[in-house]
N, C-alpha and C. Protein backbone atom coordinates (compact mmCIF):
# COMPACT_ATOMS: atom_id res chain seq x y z
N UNK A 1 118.43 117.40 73.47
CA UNK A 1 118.48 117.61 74.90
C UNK A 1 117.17 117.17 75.55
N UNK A 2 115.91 117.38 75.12
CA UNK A 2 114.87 116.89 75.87
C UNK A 2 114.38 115.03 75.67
N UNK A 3 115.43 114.91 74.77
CA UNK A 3 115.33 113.10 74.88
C UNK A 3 116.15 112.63 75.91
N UNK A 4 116.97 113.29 76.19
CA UNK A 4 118.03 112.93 77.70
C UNK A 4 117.06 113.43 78.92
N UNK A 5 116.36 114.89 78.78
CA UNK A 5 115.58 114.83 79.95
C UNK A 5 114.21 113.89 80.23
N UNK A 6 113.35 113.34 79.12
CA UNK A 6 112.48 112.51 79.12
C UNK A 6 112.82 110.93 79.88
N UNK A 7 114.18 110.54 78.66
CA UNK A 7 114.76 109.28 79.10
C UNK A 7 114.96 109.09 80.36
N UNK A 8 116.19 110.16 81.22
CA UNK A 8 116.78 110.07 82.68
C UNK A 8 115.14 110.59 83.37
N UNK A 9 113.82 110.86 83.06
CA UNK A 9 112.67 111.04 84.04
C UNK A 9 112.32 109.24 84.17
N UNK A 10 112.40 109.09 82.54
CA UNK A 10 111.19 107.57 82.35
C UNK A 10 111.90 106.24 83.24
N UNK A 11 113.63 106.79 82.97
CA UNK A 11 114.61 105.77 83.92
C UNK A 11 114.09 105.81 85.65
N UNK A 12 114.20 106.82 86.16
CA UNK A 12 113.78 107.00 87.10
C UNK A 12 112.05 106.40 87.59
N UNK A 13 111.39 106.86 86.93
CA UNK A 13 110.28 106.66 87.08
C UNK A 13 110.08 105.12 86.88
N UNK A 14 110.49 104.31 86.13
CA UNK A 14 110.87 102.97 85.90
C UNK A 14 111.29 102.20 87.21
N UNK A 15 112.47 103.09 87.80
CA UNK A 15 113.51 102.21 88.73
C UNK A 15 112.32 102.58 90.00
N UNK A 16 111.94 103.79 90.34
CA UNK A 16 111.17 103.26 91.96
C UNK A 16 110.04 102.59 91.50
N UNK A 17 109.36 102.65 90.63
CA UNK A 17 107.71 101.81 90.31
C UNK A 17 108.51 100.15 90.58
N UNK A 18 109.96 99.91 90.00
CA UNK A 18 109.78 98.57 89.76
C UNK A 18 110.77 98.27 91.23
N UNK A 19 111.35 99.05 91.90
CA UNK A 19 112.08 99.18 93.28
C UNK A 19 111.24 98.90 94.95
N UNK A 20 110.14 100.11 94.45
CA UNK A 20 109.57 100.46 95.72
C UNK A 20 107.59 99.58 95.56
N UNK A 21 107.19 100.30 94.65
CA UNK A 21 105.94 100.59 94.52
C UNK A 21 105.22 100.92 93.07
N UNK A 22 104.68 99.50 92.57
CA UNK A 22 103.87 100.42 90.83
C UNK A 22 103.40 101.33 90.93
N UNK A 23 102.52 102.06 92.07
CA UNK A 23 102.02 103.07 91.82
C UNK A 23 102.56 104.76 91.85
N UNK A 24 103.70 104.05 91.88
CA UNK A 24 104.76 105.30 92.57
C UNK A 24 105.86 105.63 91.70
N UNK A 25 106.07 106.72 91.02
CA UNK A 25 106.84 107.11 90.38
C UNK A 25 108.10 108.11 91.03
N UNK A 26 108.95 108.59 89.93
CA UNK A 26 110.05 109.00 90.78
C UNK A 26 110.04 110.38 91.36
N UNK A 27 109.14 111.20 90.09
CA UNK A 27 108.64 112.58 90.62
C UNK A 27 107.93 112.49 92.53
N UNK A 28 106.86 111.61 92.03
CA UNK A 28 105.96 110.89 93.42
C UNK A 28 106.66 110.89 94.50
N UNK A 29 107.96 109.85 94.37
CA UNK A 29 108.71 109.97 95.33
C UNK A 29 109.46 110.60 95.70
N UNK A 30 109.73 112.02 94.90
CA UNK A 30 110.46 112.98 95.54
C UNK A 30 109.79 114.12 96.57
N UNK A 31 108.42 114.12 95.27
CA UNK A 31 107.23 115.03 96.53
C UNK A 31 107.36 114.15 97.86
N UNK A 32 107.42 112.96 98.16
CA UNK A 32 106.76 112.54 99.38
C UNK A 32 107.95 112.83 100.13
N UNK A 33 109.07 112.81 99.61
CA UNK A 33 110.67 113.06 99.90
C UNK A 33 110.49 114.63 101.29
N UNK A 34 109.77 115.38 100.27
CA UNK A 34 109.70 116.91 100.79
C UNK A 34 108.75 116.91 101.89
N UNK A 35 107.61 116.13 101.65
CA UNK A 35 106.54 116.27 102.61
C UNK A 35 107.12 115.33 103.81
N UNK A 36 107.55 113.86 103.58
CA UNK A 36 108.29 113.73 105.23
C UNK A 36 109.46 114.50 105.88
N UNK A 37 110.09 114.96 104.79
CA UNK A 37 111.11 115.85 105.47
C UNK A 37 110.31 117.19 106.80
N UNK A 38 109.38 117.73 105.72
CA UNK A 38 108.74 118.77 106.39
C UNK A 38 108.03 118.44 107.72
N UNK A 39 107.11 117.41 107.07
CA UNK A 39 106.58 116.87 108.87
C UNK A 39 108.11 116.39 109.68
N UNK A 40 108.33 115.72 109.59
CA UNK A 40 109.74 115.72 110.35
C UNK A 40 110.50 116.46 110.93
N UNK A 41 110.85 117.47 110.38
CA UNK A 41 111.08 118.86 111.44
C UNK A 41 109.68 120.10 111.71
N UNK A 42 108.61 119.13 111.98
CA UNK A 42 107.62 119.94 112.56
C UNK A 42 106.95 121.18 111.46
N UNK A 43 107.50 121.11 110.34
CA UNK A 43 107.01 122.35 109.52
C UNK A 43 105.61 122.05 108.65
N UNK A 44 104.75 122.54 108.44
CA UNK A 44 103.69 122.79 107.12
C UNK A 44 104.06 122.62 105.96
N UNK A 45 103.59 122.03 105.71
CA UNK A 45 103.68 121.99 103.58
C UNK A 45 102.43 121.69 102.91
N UNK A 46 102.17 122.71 102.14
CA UNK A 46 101.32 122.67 100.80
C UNK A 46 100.85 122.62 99.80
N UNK A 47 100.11 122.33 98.94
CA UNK A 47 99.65 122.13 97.86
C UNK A 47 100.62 122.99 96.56
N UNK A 48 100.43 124.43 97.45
CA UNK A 48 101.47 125.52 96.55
C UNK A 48 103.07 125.60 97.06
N UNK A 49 103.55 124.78 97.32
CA UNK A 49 104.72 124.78 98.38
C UNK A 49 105.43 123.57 97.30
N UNK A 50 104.45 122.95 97.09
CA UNK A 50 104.87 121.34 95.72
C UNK A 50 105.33 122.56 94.70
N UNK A 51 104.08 122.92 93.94
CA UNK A 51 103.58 123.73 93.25
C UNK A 51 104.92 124.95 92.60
N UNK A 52 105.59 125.18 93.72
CA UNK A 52 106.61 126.37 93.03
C UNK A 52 108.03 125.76 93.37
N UNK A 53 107.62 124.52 94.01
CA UNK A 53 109.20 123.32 94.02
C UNK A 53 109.30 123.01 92.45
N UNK A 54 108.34 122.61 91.84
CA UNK A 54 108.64 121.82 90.72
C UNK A 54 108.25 122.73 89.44
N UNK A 55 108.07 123.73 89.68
CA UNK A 55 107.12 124.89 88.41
C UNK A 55 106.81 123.96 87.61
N UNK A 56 105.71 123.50 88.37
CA UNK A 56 104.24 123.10 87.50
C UNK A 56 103.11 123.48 87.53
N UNK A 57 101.92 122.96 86.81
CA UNK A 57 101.00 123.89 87.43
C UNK A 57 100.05 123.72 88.60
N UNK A 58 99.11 123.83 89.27
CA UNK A 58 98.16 123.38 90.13
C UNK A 58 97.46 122.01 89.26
N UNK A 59 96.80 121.77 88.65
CA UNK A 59 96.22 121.02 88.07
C UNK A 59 96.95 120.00 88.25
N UNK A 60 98.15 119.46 87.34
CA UNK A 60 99.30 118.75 87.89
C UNK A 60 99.32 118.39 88.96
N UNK A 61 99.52 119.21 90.11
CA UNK A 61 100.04 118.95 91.35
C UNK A 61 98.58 118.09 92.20
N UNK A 62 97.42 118.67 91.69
CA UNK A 62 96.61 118.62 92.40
C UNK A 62 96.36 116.94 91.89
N UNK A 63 96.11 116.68 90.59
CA UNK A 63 96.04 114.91 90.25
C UNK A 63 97.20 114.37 90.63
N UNK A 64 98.68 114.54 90.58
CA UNK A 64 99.57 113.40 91.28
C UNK A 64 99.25 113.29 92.82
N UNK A 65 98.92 114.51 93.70
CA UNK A 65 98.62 114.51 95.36
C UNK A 65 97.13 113.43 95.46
N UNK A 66 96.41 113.81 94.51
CA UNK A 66 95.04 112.85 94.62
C UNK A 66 95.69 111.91 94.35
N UNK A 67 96.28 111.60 93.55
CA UNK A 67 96.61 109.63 93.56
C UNK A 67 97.53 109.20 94.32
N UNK A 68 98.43 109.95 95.17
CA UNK A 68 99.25 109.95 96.38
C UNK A 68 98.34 109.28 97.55
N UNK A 69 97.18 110.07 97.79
CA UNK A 69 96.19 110.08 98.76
C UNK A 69 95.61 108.58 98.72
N UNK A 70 95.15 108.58 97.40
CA UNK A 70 94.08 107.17 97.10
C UNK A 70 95.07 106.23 97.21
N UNK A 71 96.42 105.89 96.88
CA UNK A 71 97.35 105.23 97.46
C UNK A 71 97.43 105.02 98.92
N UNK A 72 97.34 105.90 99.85
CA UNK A 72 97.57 105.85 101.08
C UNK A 72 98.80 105.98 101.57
N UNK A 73 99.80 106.88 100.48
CA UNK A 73 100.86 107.88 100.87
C UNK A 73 100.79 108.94 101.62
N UNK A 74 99.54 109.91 101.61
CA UNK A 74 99.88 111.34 102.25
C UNK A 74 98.04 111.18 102.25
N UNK A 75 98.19 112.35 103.20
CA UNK A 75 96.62 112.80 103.67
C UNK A 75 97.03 114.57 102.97
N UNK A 76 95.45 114.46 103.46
CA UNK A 76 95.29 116.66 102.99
C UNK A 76 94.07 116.85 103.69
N UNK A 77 94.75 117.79 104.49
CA UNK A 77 93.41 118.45 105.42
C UNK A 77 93.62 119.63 105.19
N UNK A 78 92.11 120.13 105.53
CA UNK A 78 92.06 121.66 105.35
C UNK A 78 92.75 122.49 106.87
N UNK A 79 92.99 123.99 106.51
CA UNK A 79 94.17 124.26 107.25
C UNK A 79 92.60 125.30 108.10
N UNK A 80 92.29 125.68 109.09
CA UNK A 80 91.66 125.55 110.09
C UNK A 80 91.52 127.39 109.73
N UNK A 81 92.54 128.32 109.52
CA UNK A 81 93.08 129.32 108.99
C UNK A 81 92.47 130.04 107.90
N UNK A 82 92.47 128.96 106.91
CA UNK A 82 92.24 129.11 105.41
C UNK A 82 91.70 127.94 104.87
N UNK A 83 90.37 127.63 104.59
CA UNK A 83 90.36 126.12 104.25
C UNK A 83 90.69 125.98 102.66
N UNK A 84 90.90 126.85 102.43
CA UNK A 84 91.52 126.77 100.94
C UNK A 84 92.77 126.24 100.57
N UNK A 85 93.71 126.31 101.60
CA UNK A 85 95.28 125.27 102.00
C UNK A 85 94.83 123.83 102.46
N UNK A 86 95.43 123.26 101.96
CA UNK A 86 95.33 122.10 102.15
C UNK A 86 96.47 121.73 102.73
N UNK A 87 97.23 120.68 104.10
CA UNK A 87 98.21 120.34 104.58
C UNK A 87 98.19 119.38 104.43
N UNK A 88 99.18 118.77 104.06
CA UNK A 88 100.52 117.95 103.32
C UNK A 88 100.71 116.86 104.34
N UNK A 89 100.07 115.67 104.95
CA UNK A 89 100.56 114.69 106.12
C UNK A 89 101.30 113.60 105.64
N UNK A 90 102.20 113.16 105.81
CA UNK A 90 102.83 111.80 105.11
C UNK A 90 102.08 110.68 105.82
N UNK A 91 101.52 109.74 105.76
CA UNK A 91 101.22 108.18 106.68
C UNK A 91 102.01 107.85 106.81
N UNK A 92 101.90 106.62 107.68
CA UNK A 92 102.69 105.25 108.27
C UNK A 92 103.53 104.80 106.64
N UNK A 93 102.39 104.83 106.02
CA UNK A 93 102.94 103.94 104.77
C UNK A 93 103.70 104.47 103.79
N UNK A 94 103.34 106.10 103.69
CA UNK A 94 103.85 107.30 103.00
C UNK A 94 106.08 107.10 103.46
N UNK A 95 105.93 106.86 104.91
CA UNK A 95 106.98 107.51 105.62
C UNK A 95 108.05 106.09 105.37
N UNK A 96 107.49 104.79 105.20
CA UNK A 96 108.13 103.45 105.13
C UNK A 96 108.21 103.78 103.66
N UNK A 97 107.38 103.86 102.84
CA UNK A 97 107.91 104.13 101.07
C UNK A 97 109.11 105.06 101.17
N UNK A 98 108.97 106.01 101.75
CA UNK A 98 110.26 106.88 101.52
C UNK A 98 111.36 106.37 101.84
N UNK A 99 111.73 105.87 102.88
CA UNK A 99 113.00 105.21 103.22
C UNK A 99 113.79 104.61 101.74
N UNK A 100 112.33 103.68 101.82
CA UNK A 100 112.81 103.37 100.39
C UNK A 100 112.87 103.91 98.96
N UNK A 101 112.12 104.70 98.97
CA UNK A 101 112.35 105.78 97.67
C UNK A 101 114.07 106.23 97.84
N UNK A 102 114.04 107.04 98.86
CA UNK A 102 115.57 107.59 99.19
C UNK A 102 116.61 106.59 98.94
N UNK A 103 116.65 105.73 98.99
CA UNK A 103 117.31 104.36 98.96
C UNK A 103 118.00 104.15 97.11
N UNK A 104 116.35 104.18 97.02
CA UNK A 104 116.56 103.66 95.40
C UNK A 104 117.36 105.04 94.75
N UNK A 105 116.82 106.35 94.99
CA UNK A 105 117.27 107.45 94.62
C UNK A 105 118.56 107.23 94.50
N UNK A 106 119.13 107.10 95.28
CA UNK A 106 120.75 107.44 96.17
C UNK A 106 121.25 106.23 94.90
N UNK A 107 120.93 105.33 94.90
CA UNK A 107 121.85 103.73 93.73
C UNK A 107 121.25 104.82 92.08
N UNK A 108 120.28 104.94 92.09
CA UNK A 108 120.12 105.32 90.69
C UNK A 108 120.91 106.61 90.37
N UNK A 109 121.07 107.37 91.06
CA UNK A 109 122.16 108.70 90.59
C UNK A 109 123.31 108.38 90.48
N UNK A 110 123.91 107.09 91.36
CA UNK A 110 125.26 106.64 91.25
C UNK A 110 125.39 106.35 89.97
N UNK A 111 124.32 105.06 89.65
CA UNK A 111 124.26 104.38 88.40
C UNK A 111 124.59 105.39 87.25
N UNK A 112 123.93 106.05 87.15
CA UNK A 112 123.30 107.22 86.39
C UNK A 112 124.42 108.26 85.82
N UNK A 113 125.44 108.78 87.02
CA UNK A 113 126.44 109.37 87.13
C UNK A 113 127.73 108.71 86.74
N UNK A 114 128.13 106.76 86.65
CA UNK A 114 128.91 106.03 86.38
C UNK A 114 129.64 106.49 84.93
N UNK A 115 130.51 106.35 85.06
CA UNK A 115 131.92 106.95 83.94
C UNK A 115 132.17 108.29 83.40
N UNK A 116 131.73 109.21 84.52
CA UNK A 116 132.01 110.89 84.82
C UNK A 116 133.02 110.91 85.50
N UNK A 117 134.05 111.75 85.13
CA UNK A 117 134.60 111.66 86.12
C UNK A 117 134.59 113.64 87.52
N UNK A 118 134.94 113.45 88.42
CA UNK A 118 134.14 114.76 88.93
C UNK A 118 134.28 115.73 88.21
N UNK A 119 135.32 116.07 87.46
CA UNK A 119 135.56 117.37 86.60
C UNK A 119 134.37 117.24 85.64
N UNK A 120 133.65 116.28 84.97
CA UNK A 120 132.60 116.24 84.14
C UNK A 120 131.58 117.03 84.82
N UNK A 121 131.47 116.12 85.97
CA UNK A 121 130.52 116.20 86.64
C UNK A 121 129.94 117.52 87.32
N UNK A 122 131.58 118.04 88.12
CA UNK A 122 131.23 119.53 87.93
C UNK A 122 131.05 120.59 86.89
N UNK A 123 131.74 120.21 85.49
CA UNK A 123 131.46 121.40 84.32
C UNK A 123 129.82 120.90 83.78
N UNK A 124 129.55 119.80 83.70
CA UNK A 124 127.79 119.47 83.37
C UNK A 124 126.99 120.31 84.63
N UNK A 125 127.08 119.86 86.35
CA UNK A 125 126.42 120.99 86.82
C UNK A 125 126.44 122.63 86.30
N UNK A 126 127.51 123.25 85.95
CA UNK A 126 127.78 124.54 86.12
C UNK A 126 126.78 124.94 84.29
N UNK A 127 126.82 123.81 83.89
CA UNK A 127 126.52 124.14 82.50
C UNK A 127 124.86 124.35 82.58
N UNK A 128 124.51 123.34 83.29
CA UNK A 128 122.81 122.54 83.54
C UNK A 128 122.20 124.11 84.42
N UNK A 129 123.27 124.65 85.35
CA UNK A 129 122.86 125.63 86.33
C UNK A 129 122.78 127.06 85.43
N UNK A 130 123.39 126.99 84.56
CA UNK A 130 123.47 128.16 83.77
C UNK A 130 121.99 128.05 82.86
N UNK A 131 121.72 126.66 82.12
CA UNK A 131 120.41 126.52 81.22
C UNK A 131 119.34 126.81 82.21
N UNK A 132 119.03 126.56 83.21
CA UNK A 132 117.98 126.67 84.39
C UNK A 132 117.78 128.02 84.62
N UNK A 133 119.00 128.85 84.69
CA UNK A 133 118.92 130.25 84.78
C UNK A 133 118.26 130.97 83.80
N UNK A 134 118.61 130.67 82.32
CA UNK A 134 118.55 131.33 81.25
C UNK A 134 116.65 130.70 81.34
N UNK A 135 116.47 129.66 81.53
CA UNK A 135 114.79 129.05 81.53
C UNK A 135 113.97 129.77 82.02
N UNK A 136 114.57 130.07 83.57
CA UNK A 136 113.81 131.19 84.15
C UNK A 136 113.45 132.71 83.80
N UNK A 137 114.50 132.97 83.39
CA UNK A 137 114.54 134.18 82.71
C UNK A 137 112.99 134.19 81.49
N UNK A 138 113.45 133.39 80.41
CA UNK A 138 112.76 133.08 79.84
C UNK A 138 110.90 133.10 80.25
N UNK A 139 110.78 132.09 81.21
CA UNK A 139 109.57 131.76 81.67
C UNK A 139 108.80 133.44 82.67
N UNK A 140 110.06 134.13 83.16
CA UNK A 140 109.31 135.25 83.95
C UNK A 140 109.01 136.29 82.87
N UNK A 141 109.65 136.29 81.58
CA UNK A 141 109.93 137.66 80.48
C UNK A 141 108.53 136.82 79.99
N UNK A 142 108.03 135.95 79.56
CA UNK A 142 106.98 135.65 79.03
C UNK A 142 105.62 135.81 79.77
N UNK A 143 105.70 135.30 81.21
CA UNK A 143 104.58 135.68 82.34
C UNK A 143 104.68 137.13 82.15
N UNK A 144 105.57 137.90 82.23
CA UNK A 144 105.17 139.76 81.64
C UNK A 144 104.47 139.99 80.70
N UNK A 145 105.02 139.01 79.49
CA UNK A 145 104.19 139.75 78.12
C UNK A 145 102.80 139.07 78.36
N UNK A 146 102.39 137.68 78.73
CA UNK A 146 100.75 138.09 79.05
C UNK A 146 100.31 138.91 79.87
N UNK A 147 100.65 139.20 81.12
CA UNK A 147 100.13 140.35 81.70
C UNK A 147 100.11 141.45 81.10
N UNK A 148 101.01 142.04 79.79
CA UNK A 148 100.66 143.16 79.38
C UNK A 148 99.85 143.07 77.99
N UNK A 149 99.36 142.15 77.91
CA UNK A 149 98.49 141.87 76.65
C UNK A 149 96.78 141.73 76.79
């Protein structure tokens, strides 16, 4: 099972670098996905807002957003409030990649999804939604036992 999740990441990550942008992967382009959405209907997004989208850790989040930045995808300013938040701006160039990220997204899931038919398609969600559940479980029963150790 984690050679199907590696493969369908590296596919992805493959198809926008060689679609959109080398420097841009598919994870990349989903964060930027969230951050124009958010500026777009006027909302805030942050560093920890990535951060508990994708349960990863800060460290992570914090080197793909730095090479987002040095790209000239997204800005981060300090939040006026708290300068410890950092806010989430998409650019000019951030907001034209996405179009096309979304683009490529939308053909590669088709691709991706080709000779399912929906009944697959719905018993693999219901199956995938059930492993995600049981993960979590997992991941919060373990965050307990270090706290009580």
């Amino acid at each position: 099972m984690s050679e199907v999740s590696r493969t369908i990441r590296r596919a992805l990550d493959a198809r926008v670098s060689a679609e959109v942008a080398p420097e841009l992967g598919g994870i990349q382009g989903m964060v930027l996905g969230r951050i124009v959405a958010a500026n777009r209907e006027d909302r805030d997004i942050y560093q920890r807002d990535i951060e508990k989208w994708l349960h990863i850790q800060r460290s992570s989040v914090t080197s793909m957003l730095q090479n987002m930045e040095q790209a000239g995808l997204i800005t981060r300013s300090a939040v006026q409030k708290d300068a410890r938040l950092k806010r989430l701006q998409a650019t000019p160039k951030g907001v034209a990649y996405h179009d096309r990220v979304h683009n490529t997204i939308d053909r590669y899931e088709t691709e991706l999804q080709a000779g399912l038919s929906q009944q697959e398609l719905e018993t693999m969600c219901r199956g995938l939604n059930i492993l995600l559940r049981n993960a979590q479980v997992i991941l919060d029963s373990s965050a307990e036992i270090r706290k009580e150790q």
